[in-house]
N, C-alpha and C. Protein backbone atom coordinates (compact mmCIF):
# COMPACT_ATOMS: atom_id res chain seq x y z
N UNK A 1 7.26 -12.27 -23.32
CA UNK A 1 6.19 -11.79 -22.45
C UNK A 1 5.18 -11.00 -23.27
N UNK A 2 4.07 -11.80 -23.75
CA UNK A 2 2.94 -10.96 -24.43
C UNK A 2 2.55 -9.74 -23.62
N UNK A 3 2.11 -10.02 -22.48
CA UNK A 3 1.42 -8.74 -22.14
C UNK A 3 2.48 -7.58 -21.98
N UNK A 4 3.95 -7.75 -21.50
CA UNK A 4 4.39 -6.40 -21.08
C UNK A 4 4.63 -6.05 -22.55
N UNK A 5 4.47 -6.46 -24.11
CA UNK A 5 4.26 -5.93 -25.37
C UNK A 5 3.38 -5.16 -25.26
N UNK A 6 1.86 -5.70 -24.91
CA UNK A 6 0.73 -5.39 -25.00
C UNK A 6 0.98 -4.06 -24.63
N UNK A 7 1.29 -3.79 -22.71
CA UNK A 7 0.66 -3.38 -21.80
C UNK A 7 2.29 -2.67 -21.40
N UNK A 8 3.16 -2.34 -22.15
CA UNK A 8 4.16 -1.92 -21.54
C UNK A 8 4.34 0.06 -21.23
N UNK A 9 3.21 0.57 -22.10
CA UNK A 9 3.26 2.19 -21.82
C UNK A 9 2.57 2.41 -20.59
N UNK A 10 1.68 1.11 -20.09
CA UNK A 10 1.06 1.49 -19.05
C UNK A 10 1.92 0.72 -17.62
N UNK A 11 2.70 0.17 -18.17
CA UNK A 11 3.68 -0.50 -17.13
C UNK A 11 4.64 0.73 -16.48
N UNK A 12 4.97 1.16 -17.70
CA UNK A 12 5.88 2.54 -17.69
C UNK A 12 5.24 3.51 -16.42
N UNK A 13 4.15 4.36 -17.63
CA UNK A 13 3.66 4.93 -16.90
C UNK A 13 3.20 4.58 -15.16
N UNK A 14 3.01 3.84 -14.84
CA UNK A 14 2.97 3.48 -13.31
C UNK A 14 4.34 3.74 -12.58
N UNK A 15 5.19 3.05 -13.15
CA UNK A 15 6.54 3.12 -12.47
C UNK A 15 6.81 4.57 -12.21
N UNK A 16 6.63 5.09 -13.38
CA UNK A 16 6.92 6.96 -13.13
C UNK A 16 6.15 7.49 -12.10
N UNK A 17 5.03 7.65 -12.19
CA UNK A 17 4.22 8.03 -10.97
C UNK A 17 4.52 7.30 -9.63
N UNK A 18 4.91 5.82 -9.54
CA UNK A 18 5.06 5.57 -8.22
C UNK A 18 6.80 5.87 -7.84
N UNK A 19 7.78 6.29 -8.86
CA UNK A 19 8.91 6.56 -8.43
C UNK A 19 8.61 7.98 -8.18
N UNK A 20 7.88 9.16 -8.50
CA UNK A 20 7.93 10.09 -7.79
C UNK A 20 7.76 10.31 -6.59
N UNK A 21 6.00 9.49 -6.14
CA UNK A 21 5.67 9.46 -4.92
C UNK A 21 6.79 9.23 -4.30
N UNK A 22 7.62 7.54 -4.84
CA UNK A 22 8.37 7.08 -3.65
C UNK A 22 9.55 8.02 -3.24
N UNK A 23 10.17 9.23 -3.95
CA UNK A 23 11.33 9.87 -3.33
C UNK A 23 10.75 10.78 -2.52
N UNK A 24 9.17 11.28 -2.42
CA UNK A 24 9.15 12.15 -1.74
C UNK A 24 8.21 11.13 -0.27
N UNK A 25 8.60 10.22 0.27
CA UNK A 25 7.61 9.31 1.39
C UNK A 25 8.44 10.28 2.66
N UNK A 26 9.52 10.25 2.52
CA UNK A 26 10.30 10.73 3.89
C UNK A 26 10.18 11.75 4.11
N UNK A 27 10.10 13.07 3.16
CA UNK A 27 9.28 14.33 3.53
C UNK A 27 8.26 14.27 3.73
N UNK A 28 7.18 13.52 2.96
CA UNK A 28 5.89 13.82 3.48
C UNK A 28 5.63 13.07 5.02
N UNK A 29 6.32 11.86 5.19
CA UNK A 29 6.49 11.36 6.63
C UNK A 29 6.63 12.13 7.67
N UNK A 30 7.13 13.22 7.72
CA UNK A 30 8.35 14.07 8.47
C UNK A 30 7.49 15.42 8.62
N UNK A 31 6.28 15.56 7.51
CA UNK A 31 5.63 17.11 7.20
C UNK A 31 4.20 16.56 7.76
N UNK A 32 3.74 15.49 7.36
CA UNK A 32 2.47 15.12 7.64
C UNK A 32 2.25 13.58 7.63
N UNK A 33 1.97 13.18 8.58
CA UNK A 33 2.07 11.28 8.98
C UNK A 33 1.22 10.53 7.48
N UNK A 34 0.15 11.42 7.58
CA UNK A 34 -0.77 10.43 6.75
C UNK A 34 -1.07 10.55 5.61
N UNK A 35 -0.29 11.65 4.95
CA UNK A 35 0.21 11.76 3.35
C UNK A 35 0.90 11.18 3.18
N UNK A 36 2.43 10.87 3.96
CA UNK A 36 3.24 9.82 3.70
C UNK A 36 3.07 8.32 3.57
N UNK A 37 1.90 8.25 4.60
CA UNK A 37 1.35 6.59 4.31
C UNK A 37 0.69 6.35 3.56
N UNK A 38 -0.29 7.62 2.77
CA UNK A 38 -0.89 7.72 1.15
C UNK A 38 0.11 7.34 0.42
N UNK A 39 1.49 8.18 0.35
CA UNK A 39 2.32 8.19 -0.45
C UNK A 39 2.46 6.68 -0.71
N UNK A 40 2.87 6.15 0.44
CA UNK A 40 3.41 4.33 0.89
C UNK A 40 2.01 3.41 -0.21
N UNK A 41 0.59 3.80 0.18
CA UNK A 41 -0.25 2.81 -0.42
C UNK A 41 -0.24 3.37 -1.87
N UNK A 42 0.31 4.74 -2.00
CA UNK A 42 -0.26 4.85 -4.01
C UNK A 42 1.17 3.96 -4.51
N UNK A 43 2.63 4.13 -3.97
CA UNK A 43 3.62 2.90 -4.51
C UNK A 43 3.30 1.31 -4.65
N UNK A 44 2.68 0.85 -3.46
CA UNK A 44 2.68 -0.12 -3.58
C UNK A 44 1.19 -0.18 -4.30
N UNK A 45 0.21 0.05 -4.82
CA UNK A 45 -0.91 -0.04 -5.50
C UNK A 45 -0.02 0.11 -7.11
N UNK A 46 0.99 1.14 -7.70
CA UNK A 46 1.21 1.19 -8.70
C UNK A 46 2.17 0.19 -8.96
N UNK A 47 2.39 -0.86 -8.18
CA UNK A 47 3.19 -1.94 -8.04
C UNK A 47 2.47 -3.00 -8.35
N UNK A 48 1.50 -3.30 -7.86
CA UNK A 48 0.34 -4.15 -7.87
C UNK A 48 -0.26 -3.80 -8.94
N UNK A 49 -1.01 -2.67 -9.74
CA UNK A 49 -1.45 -2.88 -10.80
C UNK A 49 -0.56 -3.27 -11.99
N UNK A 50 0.86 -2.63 -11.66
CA UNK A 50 1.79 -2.61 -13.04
C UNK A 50 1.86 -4.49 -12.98
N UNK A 51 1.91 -5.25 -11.96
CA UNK A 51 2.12 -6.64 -11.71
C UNK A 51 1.51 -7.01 -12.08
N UNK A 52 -0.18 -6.74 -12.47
CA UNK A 52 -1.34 -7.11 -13.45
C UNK A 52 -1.27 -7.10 -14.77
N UNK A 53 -0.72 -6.30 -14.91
CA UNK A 53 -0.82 -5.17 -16.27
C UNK A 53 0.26 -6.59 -17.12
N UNK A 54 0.83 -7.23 -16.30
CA UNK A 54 1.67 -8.10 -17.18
C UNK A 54 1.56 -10.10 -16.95
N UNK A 55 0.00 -9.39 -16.68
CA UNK A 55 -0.42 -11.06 -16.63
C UNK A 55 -2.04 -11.28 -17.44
N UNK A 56 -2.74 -11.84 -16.99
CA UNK A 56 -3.51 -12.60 -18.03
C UNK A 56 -5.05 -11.55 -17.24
N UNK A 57 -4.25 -10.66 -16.39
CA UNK A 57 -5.71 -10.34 -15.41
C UNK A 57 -5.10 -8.38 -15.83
N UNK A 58 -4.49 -8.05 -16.72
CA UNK A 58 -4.24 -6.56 -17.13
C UNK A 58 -5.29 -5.88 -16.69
N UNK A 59 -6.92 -6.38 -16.91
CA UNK A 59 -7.84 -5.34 -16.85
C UNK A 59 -7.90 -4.75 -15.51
N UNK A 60 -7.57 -5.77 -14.86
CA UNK A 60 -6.93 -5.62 -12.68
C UNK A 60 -6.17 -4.29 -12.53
N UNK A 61 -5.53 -4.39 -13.35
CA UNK A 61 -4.47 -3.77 -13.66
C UNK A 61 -4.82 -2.07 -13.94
N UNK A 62 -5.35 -1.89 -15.02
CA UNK A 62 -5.85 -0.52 -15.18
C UNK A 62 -6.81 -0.22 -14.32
N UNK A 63 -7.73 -0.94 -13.67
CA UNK A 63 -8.84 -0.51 -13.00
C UNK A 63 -8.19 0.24 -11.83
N UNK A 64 -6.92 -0.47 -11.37
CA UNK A 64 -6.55 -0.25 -9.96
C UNK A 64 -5.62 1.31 -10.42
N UNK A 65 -5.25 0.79 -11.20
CA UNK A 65 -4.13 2.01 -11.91
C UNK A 65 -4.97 3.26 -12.35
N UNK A 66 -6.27 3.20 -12.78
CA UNK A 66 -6.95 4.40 -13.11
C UNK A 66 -7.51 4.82 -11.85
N UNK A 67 -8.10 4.13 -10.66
CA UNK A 67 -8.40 4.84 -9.24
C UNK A 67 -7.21 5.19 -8.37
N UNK A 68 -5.93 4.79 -8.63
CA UNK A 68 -4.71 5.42 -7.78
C UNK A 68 -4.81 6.48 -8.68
N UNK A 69 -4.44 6.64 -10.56
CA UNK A 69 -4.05 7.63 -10.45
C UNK A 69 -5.04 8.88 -10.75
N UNK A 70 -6.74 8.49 -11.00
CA UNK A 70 -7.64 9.51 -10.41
C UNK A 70 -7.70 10.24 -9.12
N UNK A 71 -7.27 9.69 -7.77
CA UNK A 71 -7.18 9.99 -6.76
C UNK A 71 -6.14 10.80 -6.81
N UNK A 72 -4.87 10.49 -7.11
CA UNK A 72 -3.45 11.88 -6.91
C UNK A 72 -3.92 12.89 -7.61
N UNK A 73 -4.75 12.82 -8.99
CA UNK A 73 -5.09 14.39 -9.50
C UNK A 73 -5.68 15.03 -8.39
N UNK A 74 -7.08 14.28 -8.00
CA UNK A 74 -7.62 14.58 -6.92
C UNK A 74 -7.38 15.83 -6.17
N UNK A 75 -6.01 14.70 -5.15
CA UNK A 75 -5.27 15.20 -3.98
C UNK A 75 -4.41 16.18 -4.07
N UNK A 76 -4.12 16.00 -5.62
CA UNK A 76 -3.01 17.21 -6.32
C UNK A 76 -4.13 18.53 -6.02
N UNK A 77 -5.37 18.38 -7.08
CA UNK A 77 -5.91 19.85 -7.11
C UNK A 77 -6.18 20.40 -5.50
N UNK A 78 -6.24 19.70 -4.36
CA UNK A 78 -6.93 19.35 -3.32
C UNK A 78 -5.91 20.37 -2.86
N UNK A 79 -4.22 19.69 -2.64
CA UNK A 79 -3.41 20.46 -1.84
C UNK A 79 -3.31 21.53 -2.31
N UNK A 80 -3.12 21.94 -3.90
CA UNK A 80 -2.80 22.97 -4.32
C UNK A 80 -3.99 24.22 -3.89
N UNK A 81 -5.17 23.86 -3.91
CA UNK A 81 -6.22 24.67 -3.89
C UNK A 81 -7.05 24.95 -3.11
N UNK A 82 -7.20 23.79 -1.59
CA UNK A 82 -7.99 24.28 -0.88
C UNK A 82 -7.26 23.83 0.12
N UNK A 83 -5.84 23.27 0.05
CA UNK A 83 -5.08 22.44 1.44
C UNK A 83 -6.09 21.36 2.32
N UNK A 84 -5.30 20.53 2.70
CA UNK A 84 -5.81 19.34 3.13
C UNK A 84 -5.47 19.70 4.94
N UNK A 85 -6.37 18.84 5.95
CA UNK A 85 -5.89 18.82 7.03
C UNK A 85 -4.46 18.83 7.20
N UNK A 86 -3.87 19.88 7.99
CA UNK A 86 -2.24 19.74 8.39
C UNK A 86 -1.35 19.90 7.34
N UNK A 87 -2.24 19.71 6.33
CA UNK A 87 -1.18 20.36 4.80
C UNK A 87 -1.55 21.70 3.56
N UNK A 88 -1.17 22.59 4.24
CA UNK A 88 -1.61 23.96 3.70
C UNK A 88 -0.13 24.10 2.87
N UNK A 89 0.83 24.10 3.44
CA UNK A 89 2.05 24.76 2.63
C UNK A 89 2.11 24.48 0.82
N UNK A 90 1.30 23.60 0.37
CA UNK A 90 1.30 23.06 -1.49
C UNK A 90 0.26 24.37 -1.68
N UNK A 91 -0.22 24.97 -1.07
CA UNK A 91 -1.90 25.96 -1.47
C UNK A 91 -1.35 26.86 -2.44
N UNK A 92 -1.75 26.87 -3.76
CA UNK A 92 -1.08 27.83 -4.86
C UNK A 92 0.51 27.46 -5.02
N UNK A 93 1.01 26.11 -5.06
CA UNK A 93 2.20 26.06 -5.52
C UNK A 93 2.05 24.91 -6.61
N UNK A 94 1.80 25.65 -7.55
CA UNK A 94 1.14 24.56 -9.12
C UNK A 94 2.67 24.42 -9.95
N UNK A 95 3.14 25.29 -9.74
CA UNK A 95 4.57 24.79 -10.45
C UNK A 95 5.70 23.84 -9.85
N UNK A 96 5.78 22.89 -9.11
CA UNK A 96 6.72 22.41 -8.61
C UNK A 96 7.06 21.60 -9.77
N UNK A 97 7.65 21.23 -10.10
CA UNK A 97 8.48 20.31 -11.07
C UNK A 97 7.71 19.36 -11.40
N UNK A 98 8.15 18.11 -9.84
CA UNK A 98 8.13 16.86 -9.58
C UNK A 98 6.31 16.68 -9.90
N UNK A 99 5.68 17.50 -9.34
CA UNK A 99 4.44 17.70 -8.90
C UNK A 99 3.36 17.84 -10.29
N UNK A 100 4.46 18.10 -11.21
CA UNK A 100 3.53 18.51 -13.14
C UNK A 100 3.88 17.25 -13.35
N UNK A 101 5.21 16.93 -13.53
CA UNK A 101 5.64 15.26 -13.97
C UNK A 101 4.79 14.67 -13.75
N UNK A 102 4.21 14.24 -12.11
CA UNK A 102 3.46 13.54 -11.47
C UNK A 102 2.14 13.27 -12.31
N UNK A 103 1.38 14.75 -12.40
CA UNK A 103 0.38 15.16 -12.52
C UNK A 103 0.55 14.67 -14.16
N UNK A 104 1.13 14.95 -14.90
CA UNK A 104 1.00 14.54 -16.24
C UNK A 104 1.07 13.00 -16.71
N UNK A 105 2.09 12.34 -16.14
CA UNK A 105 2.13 10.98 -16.37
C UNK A 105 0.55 9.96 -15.57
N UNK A 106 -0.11 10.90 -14.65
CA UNK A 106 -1.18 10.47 -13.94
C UNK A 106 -2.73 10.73 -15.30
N UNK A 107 -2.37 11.89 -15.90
CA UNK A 107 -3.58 12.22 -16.99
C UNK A 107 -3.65 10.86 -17.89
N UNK A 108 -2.09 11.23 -18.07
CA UNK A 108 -1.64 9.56 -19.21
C UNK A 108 -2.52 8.14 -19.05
N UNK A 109 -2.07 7.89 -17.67
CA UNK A 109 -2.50 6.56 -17.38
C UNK A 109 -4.09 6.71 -17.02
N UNK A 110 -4.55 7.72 -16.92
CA UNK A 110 -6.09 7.72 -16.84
C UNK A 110 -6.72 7.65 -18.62
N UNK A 111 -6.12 8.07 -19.16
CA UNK A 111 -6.75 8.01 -20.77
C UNK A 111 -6.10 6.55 -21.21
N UNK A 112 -5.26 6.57 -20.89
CA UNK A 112 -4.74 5.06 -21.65
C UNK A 112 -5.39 4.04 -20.72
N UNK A 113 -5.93 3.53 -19.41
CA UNK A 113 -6.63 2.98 -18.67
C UNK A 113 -7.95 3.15 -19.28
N UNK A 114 -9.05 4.27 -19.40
CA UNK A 114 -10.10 4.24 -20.19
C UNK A 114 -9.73 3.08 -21.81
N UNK A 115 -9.37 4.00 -22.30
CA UNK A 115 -8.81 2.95 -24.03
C UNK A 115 -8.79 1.99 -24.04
N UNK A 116 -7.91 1.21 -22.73
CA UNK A 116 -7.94 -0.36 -22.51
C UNK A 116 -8.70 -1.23 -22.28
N UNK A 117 -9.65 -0.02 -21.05
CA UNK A 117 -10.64 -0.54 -20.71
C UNK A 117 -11.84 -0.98 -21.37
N UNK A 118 -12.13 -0.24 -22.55
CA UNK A 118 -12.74 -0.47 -23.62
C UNK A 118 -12.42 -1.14 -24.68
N UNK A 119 -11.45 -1.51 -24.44
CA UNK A 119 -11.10 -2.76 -25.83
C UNK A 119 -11.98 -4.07 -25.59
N UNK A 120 -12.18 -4.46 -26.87
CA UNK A 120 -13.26 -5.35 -26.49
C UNK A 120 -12.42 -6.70 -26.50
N UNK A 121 -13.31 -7.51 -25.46
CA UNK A 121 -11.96 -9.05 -24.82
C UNK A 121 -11.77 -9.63 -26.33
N UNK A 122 -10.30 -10.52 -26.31
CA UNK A 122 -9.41 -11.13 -27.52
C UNK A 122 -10.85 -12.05 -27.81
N UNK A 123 -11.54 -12.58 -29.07
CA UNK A 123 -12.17 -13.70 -29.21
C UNK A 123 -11.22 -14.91 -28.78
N UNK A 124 -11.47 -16.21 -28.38
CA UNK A 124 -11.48 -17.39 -27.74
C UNK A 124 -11.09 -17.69 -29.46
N UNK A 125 -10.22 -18.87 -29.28
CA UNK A 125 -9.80 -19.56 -30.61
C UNK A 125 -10.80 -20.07 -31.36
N UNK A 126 -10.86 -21.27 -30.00
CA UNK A 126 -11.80 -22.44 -30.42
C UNK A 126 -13.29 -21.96 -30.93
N UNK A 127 -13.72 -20.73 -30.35
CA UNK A 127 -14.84 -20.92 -30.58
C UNK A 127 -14.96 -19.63 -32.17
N UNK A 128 -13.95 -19.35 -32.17
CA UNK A 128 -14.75 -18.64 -33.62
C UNK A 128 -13.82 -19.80 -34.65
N UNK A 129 -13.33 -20.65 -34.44
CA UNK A 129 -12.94 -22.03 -35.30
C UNK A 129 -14.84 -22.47 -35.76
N UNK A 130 -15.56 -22.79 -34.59
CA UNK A 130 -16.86 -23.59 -34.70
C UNK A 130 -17.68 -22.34 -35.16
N UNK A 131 -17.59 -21.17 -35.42
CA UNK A 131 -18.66 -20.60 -36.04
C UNK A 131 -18.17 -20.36 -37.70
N UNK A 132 -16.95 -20.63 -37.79
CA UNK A 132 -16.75 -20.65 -39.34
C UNK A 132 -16.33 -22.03 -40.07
């Protein structure tokens, strides 16, 4: 499998961020309806890009993977700092564990998504065969 060579720190990195979200869906279900169904679309989005990330369409892949995980910093600084509708209790709680993990493996895949994104496309065989 070329690409998960290529593209496997950013394969990683997704899985981590969407296995955090996914242990916490049933609390946030239970605390607030529509963080938990955030929770539900950032898993299955880091599912869907990591599923890119190991085919011939990768760039799918980071694009989707750098706006999920721009958005959780987002929502991270969001709860922690000004609370969201119906979710005040995160307001000044910057140390939770799960919540730095999150937050760090999310910086990751935003710099390594830029990097990628800027690689310039593989040249075509055939055609730098006919210019030399």
């Amino acid at each position: 499998m070329k690409y998960l060579q290529d593209h496997w720190t950013g394969v990683l990195l997704l899985a981590g961020i969407g296995f955090i979200h996914f242990r916490d869906i049933p609390d946030k279900l239970d605390e607030t309806a529509y963080l938990g169904w955030l929770y539900i679309l950032l898993v299955a989005g880091c599912a869907a890009a990591g599923a890119w990330l190991l085919s011939s369409h990768w760039k799918n892949g980071y694009g989707l993977g750098l706006l999920i995980s721009a958005g959780a910093i987002v929502f991270y600084v969001l709860t922690r700092t000004t609370g969201l509708p119906n979710a005040k209790d995160d307001i000044g709680n910057w140390a939770e564990p799960s919540g730095i993990i999150a937050l760090i493996l999310e910086v990751a895949f935003v710099v390594l998504s830029v990097i990628q994104l800027r690689r310039p496309a593989p040249a075509i065989q055939g055609i730098n065969s006919a210019v030399h």
